[in-house]
PDB file of N, CA and C in Angstrom:
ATOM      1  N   UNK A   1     118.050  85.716 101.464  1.00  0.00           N
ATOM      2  CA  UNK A   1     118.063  87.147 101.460  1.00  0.00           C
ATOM      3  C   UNK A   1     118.045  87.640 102.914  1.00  0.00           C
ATOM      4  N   UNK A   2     119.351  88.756 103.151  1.00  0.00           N
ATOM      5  CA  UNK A   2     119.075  88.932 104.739  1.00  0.00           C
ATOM      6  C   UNK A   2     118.057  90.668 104.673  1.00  0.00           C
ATOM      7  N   UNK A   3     117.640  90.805 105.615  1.00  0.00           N
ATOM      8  CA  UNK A   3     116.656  92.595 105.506  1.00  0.00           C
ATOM      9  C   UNK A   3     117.140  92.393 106.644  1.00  0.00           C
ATOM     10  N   UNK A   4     118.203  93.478 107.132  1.00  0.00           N
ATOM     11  CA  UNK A   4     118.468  93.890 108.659  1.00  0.00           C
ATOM     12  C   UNK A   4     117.709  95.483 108.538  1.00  0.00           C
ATOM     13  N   UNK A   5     116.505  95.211 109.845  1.00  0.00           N
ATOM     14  CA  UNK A   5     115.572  95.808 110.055  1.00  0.00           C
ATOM     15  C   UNK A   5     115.585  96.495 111.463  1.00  0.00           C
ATOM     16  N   UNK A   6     115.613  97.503 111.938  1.00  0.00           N
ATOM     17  CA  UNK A   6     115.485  97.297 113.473  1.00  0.00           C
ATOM     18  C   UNK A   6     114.578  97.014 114.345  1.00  0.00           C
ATOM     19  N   UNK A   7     115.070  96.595 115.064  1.00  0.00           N
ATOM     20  CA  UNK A   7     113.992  95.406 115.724  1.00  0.00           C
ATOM     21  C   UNK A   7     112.476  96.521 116.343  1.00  0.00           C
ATOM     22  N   UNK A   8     110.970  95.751 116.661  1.00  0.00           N
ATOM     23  CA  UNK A   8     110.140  96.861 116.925  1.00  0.00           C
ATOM     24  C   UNK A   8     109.338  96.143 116.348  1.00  0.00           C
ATOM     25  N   UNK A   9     107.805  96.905 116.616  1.00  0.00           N
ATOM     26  CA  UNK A   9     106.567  96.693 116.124  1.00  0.00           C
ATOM     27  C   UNK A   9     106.103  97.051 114.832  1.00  0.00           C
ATOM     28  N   UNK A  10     105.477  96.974 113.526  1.00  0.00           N
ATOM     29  CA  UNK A  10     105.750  97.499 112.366  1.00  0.00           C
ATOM     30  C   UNK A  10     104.029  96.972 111.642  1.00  0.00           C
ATOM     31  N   UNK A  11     103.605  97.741 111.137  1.00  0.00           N
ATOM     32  CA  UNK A  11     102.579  97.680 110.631  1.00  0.00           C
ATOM     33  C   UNK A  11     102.731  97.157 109.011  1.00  0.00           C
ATOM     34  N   UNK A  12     102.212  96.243 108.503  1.00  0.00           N
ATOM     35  CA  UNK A  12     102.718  95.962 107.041  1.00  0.00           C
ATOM     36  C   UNK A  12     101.349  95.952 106.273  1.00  0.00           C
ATOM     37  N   UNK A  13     101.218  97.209 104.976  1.00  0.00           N
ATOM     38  CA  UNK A  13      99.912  97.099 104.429  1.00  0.00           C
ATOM     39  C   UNK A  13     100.504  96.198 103.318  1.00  0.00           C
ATOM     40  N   UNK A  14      99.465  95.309 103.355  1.00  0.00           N
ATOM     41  CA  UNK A  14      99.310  93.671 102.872  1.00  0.00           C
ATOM     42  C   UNK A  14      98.034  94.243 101.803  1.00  0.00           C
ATOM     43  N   UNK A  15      98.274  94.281 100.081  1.00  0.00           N
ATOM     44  CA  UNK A  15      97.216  94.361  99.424  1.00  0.00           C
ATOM     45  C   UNK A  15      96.513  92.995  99.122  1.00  0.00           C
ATOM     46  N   UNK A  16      97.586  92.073  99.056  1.00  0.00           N
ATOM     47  CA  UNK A  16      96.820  90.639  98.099  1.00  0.00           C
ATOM     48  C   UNK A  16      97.814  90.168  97.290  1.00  0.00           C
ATOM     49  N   UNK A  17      98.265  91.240  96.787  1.00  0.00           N
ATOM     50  CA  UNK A  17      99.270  90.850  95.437  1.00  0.00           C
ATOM     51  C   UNK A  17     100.700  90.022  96.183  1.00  0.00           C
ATOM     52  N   UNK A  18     101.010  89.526  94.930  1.00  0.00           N
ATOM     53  CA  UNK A  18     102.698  88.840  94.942  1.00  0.00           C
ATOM     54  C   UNK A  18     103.387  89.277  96.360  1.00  0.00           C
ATOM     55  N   UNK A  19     103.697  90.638  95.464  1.00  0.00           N
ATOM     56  CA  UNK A  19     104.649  91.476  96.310  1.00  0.00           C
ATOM     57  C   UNK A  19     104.387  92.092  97.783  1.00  0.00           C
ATOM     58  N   UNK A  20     103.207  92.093  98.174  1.00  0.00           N
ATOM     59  CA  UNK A  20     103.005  92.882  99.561  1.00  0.00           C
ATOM     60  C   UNK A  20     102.867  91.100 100.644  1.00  0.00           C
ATOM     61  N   UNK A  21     102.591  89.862  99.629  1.00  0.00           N
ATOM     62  CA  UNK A  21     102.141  88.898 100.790  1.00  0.00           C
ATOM     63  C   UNK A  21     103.868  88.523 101.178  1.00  0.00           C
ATOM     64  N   UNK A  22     104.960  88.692  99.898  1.00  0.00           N
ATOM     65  CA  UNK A  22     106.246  88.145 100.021  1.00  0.00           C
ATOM     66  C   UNK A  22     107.005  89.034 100.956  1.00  0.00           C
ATOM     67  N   UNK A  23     106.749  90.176 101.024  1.00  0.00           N
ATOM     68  CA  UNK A  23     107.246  91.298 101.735  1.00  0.00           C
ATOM     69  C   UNK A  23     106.877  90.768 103.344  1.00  0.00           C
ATOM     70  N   UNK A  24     105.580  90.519 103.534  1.00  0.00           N
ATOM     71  CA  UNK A  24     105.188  89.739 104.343  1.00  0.00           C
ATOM     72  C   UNK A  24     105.742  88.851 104.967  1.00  0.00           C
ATOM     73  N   UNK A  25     106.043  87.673 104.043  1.00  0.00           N
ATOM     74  CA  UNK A  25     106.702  86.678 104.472  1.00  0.00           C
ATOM     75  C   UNK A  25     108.014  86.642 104.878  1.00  0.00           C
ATOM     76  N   UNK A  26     109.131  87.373 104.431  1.00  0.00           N
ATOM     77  CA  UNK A  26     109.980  88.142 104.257  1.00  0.00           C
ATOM     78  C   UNK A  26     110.110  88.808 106.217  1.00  0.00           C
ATOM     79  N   UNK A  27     109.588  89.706 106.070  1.00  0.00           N
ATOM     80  CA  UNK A  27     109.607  90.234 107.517  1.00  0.00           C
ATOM     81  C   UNK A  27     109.021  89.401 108.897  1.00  0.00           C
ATOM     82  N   UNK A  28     108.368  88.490 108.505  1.00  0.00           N
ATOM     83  CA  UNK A  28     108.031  87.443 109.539  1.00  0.00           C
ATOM     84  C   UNK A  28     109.335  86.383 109.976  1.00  0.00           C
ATOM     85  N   UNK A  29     110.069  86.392 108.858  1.00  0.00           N
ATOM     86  CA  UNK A  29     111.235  85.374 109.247  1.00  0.00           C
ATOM     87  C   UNK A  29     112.146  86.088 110.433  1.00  0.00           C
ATOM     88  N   UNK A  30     111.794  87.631 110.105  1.00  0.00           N
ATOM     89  CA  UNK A  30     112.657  88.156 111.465  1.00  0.00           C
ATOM     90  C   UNK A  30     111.833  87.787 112.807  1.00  0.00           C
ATOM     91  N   UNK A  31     112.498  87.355 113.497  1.00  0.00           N
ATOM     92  CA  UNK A  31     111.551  86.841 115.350  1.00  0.00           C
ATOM     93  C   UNK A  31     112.072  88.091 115.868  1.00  0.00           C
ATOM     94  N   UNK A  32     112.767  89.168 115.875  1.00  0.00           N
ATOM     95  CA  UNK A  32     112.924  90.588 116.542  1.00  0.00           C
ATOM     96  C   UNK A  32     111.537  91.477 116.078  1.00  0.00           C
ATOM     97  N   UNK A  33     111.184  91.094 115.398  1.00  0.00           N
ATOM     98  CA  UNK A  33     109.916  92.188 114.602  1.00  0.00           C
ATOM     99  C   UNK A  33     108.523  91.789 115.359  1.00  0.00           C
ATOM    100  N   UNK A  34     107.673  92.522 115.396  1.00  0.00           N
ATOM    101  CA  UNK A  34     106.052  92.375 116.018  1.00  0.00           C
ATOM    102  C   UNK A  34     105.815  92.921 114.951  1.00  0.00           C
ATOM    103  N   UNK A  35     104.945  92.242 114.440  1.00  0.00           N
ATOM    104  CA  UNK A  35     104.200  92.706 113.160  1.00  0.00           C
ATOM    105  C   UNK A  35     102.446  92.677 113.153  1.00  0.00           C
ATOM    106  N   UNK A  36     102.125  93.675 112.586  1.00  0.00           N
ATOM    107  CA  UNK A  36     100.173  93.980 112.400  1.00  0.00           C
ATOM    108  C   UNK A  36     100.168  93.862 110.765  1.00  0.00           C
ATOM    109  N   UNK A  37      99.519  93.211 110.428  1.00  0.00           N
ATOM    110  CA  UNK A  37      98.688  93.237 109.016  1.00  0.00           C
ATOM    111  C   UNK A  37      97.771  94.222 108.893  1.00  0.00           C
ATOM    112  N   UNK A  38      97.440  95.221 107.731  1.00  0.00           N
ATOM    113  CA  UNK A  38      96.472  95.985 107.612  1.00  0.00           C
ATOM    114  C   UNK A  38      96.303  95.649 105.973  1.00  0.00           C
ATOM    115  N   UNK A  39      95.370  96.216 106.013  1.00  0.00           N
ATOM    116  CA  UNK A  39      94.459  95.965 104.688  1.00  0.00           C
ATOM    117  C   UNK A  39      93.455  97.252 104.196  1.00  0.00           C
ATOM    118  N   UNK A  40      93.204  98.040 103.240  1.00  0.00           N
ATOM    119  CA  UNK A  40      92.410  98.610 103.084  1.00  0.00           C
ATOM    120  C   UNK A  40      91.772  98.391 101.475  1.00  0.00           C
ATOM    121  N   UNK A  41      90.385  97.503 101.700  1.00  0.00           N
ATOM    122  CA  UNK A  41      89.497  97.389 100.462  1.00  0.00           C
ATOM    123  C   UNK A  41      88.932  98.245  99.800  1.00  0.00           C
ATOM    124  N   UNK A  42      89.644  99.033  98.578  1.00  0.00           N
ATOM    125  CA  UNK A  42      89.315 100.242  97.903  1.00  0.00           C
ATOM    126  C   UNK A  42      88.089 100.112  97.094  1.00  0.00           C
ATOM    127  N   UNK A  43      87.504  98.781  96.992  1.00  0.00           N
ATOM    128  CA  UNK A  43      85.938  98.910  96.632  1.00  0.00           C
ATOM    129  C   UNK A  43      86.449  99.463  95.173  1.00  0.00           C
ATOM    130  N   UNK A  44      87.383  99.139  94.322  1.00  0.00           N
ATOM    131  CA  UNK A  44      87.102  99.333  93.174  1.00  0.00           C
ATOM    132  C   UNK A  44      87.035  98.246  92.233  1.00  0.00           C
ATOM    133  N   UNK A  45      87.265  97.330  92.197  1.00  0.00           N
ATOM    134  CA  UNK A  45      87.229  96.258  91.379  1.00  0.00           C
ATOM    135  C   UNK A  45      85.924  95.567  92.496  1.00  0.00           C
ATOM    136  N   UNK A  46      85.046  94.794  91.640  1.00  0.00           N
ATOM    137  CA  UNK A  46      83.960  93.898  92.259  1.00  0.00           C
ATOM    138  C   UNK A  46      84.399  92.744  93.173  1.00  0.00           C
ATOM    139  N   UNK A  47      85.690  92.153  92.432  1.00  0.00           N
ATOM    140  CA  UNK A  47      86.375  91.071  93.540  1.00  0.00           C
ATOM    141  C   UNK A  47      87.256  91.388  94.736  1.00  0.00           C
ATOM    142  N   UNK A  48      86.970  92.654  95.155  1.00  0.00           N
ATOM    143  CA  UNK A  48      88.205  93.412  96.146  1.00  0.00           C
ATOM    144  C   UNK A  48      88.181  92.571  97.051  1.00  0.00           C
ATOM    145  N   UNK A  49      86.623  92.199  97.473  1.00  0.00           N
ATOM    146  CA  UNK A  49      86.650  91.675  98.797  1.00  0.00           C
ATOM    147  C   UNK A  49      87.289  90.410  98.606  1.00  0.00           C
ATOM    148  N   UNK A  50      87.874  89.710  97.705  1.00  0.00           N
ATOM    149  CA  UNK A  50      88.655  88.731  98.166  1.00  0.00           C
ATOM    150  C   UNK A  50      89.836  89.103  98.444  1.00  0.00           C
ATOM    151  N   UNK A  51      90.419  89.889  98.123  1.00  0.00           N
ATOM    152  CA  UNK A  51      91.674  90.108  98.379  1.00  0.00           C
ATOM    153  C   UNK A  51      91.781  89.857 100.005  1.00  0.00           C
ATOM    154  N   UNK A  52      90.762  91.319 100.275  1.00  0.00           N
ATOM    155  CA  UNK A  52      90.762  91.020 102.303  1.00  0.00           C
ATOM    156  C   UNK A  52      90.437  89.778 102.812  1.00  0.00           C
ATOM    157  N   UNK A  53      90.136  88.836 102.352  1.00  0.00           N
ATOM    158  CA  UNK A  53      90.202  87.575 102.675  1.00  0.00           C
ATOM    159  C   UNK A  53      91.296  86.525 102.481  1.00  0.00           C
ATOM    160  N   UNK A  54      91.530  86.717 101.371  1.00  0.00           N
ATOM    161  CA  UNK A  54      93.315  86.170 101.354  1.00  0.00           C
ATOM    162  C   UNK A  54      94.096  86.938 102.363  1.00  0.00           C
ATOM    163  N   UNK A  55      94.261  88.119 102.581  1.00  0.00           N
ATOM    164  CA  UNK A  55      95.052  88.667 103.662  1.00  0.00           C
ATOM    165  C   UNK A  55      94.978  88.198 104.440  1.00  0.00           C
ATOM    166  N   UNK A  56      93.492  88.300 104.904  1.00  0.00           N
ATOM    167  CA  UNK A  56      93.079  87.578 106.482  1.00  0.00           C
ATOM    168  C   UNK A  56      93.364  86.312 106.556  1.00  0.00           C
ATOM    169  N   UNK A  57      93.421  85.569 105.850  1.00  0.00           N
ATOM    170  CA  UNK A  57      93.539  83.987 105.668  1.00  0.00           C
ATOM    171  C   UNK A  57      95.050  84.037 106.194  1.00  0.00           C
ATOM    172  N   UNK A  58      95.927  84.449 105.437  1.00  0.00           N
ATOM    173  CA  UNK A  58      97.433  84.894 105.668  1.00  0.00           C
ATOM    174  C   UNK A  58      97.734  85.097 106.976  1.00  0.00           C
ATOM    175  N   UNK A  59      97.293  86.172 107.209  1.00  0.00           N
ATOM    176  CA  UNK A  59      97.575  86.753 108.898  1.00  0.00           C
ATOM    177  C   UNK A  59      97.177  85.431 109.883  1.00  0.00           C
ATOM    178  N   UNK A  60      95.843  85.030 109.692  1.00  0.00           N
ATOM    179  CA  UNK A  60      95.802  83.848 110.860  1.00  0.00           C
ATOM    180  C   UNK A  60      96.420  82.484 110.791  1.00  0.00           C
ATOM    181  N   UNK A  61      96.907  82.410 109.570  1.00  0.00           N
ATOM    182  CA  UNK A  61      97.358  81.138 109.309  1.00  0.00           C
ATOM    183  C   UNK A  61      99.135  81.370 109.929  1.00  0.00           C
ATOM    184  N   UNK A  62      99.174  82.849 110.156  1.00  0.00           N
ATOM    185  CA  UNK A  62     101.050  83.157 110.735  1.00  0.00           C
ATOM    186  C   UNK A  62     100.569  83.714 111.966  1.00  0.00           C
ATOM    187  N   UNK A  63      99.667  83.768 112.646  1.00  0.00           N
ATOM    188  CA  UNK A  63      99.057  84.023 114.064  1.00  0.00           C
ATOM    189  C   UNK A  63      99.308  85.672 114.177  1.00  0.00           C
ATOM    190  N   UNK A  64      99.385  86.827 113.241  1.00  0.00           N
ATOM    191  CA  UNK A  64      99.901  88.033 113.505  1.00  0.00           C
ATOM    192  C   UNK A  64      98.049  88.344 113.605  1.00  0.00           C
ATOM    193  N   UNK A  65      97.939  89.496 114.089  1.00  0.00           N
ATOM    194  CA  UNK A  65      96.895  90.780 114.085  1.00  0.00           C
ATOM    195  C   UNK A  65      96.320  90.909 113.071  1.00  0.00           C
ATOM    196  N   UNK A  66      95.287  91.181 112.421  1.00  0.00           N
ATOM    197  CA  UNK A  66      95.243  91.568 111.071  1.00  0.00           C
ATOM    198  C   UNK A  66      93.860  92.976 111.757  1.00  0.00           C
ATOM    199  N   UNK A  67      94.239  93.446 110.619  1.00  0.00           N
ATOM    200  CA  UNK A  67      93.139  95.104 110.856  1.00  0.00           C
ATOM    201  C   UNK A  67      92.803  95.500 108.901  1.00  0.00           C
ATOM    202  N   UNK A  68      91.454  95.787 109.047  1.00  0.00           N
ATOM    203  CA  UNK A  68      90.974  96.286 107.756  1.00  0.00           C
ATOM    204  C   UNK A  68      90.017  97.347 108.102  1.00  0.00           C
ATOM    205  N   UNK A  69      89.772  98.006 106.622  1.00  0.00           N
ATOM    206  CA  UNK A  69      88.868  99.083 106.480  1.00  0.00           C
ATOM    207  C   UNK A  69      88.910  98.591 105.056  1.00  0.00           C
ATOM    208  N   UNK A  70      87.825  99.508 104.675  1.00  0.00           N
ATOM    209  CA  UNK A  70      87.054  99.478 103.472  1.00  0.00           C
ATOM    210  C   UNK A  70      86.558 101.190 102.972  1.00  0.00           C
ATOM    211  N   UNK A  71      86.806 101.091 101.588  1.00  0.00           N
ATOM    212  CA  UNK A  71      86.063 102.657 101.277  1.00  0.00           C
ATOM    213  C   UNK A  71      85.208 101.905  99.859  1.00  0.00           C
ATOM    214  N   UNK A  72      84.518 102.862  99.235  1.00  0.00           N
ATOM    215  CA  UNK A  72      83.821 103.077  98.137  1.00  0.00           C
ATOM    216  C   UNK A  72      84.647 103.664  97.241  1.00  0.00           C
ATOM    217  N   UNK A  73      85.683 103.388  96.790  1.00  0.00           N
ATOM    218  CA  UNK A  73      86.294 104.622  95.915  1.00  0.00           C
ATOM    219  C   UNK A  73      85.665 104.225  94.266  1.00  0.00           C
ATOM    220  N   UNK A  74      85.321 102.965  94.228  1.00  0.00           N
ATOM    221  CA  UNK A  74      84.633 102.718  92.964  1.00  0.00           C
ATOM    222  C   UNK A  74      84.902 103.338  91.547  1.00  0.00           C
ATOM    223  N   UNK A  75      85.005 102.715  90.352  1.00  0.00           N
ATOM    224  CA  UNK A  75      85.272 102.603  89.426  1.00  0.00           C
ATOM    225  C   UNK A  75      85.720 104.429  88.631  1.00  0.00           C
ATOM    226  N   UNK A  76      83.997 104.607  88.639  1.00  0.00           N
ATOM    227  CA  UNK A  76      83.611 106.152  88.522  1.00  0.00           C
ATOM    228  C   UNK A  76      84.585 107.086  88.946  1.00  0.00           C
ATOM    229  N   UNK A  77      84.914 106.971  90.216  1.00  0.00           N
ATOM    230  CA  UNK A  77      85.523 107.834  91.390  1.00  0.00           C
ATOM    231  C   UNK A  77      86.996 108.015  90.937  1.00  0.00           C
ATOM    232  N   UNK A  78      87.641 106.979  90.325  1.00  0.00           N
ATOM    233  CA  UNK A  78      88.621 106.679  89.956  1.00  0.00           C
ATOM    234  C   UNK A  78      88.917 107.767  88.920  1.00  0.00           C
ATOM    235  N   UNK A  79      88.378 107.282  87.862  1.00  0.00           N
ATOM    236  CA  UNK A  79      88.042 107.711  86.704  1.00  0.00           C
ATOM    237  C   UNK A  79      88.362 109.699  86.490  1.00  0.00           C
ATOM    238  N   UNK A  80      87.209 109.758  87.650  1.00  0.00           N
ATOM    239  CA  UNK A  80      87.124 111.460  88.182  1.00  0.00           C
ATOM    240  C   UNK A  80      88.399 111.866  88.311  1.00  0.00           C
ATOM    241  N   UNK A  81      88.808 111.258  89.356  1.00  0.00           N
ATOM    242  CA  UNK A  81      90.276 111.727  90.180  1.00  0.00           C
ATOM    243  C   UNK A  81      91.148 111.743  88.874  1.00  0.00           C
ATOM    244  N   UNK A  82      91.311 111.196  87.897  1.00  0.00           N
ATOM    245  CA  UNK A  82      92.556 110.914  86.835  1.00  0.00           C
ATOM    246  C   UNK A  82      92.329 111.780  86.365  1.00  0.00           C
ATOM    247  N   UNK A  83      91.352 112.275  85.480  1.00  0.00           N
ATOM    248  CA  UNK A  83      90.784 113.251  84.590  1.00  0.00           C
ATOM    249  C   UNK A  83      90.786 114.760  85.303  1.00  0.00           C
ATOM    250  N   UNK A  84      90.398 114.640  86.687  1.00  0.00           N
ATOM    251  CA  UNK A  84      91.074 116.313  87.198  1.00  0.00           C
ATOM    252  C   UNK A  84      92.058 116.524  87.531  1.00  0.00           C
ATOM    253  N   UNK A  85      93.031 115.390  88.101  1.00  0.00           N
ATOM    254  CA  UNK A  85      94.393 115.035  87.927  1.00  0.00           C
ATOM    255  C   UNK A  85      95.008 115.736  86.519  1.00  0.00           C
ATOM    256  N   UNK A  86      94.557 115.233  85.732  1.00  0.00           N
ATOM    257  CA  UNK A  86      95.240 115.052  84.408  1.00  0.00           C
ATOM    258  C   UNK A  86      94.664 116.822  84.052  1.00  0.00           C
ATOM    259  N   UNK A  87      93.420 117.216  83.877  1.00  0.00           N
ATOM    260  CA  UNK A  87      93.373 118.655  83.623  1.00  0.00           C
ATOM    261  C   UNK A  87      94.650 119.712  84.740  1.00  0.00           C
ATOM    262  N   UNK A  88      94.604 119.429  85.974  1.00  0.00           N
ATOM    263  CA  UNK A  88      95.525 120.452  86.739  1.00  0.00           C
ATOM    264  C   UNK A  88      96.662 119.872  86.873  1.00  0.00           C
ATOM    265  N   UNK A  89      97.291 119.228  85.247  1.00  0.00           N
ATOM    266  CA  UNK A  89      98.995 118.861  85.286  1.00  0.00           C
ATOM    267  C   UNK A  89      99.516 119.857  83.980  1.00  0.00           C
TER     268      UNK A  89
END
């Protein structure tokens, strides 16, 4: 598969899943690209924090940058947001 990209520095948010580590892998095969890993642990599922650890595992094992944050958005929070979502649709 070719991705003609233009060449440059590019930030790639990396969740964990399939698709964001292949996307990953994917844009690393380009040597024109500088690439940063980011990550943000939404603290809603109890196992989040592995995810940021598979990322991180990822990033150092391909020598790129990696950068994270973390929120609380938690289960509840979720929940909220859909339901006032869903009333002001």
């Amino acid at each position: 598969m070719e991705i003609n990209i233009k060449p440059g520095k590019y930030v790639v948010a990396v969740s964990g899943g399939v698709d964001s580590v292949v996307l990953l892998d994917l844009l690393r095969q380009n040597k024109d690209l500088e690439l940063v890993v980011a990550h943000f642990d939404h603290g809603i599922r109890s196992n989040s924090a592995a995810d940021r650890f598979l990322v991180e595992q990822v990033a150092k094992r391909h020598k790129l940058p990696f950068y994270h944050d973390e929120g609380n958005l938690g289960l509840m929070q979720v929940k909220q947001r859909l339901e006032l979502n869903a009333m002001n649709f």
